[in-house]
N, C-alpha and C. Protein backbone atom coordinates (compact mmCIF):
# COMPACT_ATOMS: atom_id res chain seq x y z
N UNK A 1 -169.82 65.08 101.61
CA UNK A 1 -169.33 65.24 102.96
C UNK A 1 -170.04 64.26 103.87
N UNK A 2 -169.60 63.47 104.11
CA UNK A 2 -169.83 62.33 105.31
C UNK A 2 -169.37 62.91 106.52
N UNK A 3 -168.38 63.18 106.85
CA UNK A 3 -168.00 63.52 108.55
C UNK A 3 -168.31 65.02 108.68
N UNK A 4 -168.25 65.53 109.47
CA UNK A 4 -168.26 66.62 110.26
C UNK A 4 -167.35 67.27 109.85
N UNK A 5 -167.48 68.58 109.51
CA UNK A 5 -166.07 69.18 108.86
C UNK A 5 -166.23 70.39 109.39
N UNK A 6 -165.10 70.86 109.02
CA UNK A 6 -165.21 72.52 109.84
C UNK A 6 -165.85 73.49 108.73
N UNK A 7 -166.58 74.19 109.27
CA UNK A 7 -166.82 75.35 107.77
C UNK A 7 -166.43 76.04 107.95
N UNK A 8 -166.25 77.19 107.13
CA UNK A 8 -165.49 78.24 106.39
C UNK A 8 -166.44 79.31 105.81
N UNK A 9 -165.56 80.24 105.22
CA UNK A 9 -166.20 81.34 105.03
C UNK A 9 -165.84 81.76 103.23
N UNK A 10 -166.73 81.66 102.31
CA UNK A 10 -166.32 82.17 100.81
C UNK A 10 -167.28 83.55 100.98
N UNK A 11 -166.13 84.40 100.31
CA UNK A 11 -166.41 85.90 99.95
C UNK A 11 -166.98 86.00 98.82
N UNK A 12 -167.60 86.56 98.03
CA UNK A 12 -167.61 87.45 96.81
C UNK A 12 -168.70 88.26 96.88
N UNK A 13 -168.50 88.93 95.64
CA UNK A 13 -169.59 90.06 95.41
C UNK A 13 -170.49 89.78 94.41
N UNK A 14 -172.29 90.35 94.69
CA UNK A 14 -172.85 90.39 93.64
C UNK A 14 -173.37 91.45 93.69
N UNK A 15 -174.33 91.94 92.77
CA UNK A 15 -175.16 93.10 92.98
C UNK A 15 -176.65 93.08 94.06
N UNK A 16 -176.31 94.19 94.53
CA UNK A 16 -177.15 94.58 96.13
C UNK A 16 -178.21 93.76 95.63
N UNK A 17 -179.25 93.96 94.40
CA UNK A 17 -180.41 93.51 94.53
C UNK A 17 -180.28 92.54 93.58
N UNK A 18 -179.33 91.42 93.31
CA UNK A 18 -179.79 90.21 93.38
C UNK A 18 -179.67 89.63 94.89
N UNK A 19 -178.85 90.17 96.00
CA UNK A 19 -178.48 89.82 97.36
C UNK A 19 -179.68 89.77 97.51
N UNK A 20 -180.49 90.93 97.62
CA UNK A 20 -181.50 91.21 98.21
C UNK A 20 -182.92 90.22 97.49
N UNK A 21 -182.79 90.01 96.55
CA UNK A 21 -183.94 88.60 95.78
C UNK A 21 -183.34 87.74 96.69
N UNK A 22 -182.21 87.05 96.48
CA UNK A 22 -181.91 86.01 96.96
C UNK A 22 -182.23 85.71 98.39
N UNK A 23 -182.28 86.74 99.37
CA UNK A 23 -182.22 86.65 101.14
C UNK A 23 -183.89 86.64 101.12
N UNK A 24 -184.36 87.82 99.89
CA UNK A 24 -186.42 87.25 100.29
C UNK A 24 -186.41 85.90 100.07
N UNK A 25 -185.96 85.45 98.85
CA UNK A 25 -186.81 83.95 98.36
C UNK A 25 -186.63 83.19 99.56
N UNK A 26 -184.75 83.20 99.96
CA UNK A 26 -184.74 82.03 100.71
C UNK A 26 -185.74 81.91 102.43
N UNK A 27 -185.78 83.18 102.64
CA UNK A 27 -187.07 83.61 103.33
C UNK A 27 -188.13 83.41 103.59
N UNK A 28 -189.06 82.98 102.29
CA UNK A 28 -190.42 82.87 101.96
C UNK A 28 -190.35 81.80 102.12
N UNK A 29 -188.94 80.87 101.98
CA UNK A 29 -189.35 79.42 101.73
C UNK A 29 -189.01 78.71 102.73
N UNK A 30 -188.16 79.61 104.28
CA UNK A 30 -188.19 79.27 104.88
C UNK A 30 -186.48 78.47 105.29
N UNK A 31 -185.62 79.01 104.55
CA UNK A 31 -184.56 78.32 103.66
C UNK A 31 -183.17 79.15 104.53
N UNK A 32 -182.07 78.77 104.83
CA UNK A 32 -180.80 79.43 105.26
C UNK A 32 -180.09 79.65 104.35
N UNK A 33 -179.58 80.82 103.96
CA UNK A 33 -178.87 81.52 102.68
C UNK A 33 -177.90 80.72 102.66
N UNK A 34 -177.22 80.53 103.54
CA UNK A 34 -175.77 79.67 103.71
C UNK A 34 -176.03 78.05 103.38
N UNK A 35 -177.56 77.23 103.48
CA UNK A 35 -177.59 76.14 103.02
C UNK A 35 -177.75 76.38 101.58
N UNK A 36 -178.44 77.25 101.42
CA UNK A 36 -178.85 77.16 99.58
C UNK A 36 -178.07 77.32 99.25
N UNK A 37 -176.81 78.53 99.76
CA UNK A 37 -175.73 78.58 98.84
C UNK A 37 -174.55 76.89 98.44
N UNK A 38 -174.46 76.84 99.71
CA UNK A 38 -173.85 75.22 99.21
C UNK A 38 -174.44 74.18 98.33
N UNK A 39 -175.65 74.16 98.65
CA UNK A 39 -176.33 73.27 97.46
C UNK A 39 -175.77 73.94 95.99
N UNK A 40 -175.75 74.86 96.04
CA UNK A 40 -175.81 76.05 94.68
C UNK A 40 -174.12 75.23 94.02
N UNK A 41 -173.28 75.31 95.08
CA UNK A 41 -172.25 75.15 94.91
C UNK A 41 -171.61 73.85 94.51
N UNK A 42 -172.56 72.46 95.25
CA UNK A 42 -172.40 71.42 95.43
C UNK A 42 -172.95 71.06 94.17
N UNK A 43 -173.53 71.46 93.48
CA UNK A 43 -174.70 71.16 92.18
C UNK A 43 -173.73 71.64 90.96
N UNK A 44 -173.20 72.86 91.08
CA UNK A 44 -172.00 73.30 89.81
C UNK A 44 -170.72 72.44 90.31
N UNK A 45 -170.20 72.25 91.00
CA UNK A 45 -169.28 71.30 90.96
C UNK A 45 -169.55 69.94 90.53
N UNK A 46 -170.81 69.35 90.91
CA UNK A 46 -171.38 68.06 90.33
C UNK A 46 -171.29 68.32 88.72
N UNK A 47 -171.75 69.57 87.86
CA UNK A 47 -172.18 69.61 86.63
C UNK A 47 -170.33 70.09 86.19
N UNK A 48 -169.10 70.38 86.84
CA UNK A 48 -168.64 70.84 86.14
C UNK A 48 -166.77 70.17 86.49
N UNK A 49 -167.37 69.38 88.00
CA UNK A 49 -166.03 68.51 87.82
C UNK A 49 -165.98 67.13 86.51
N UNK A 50 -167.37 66.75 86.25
CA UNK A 50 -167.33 65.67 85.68
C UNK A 50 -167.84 65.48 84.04
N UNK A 51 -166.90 66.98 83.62
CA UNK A 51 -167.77 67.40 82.39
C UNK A 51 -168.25 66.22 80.89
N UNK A 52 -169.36 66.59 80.71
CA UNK A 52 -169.88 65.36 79.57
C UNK A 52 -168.87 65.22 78.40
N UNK A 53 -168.47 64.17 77.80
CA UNK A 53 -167.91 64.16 75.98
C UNK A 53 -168.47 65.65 74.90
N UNK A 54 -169.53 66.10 75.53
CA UNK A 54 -169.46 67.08 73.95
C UNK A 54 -169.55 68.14 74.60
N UNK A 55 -168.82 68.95 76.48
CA UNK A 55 -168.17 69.85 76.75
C UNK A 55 -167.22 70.25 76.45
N UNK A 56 -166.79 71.88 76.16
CA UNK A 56 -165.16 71.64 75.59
C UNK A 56 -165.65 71.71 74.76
N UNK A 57 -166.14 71.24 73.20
CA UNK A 57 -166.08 71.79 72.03
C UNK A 57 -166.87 72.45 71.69
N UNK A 58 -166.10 73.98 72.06
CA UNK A 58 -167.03 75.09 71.19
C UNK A 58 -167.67 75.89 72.32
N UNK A 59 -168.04 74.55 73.28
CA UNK A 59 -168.89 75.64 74.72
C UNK A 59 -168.67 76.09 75.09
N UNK A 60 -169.13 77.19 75.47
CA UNK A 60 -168.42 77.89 76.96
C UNK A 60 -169.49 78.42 77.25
């Protein structure tokens, strides 16, 4: 993302107390849930739009 974009809102569910790990750590470290989560997001799309030659067989 180069320009300015509008953000948005993704839903889902996990369990209360991984929520609840996740909102201390990012806490302790000083961190916005909503940035880590995009990194989180931006990092599996890096690993999974551009999958390697020996993905696909067999992996999952």
């Amino acid at each position: 993302m180069t320009q300015k974009e509008n953000q948005v809102f993704i839903r889902g569910r996990v369990p209360e107390s991984l929520r609840a790990r996740f909102k201390a750590m990012c806490a302790l470290k000083g961190r916005d849930m909503g940035d880590v989560l995009k990194e989180l997001v931006e990092k599996w799309l890096e690993d999974n739009e551009n999958p390697s030659p020996n993905q696909g067989k067999g992996n999952k």
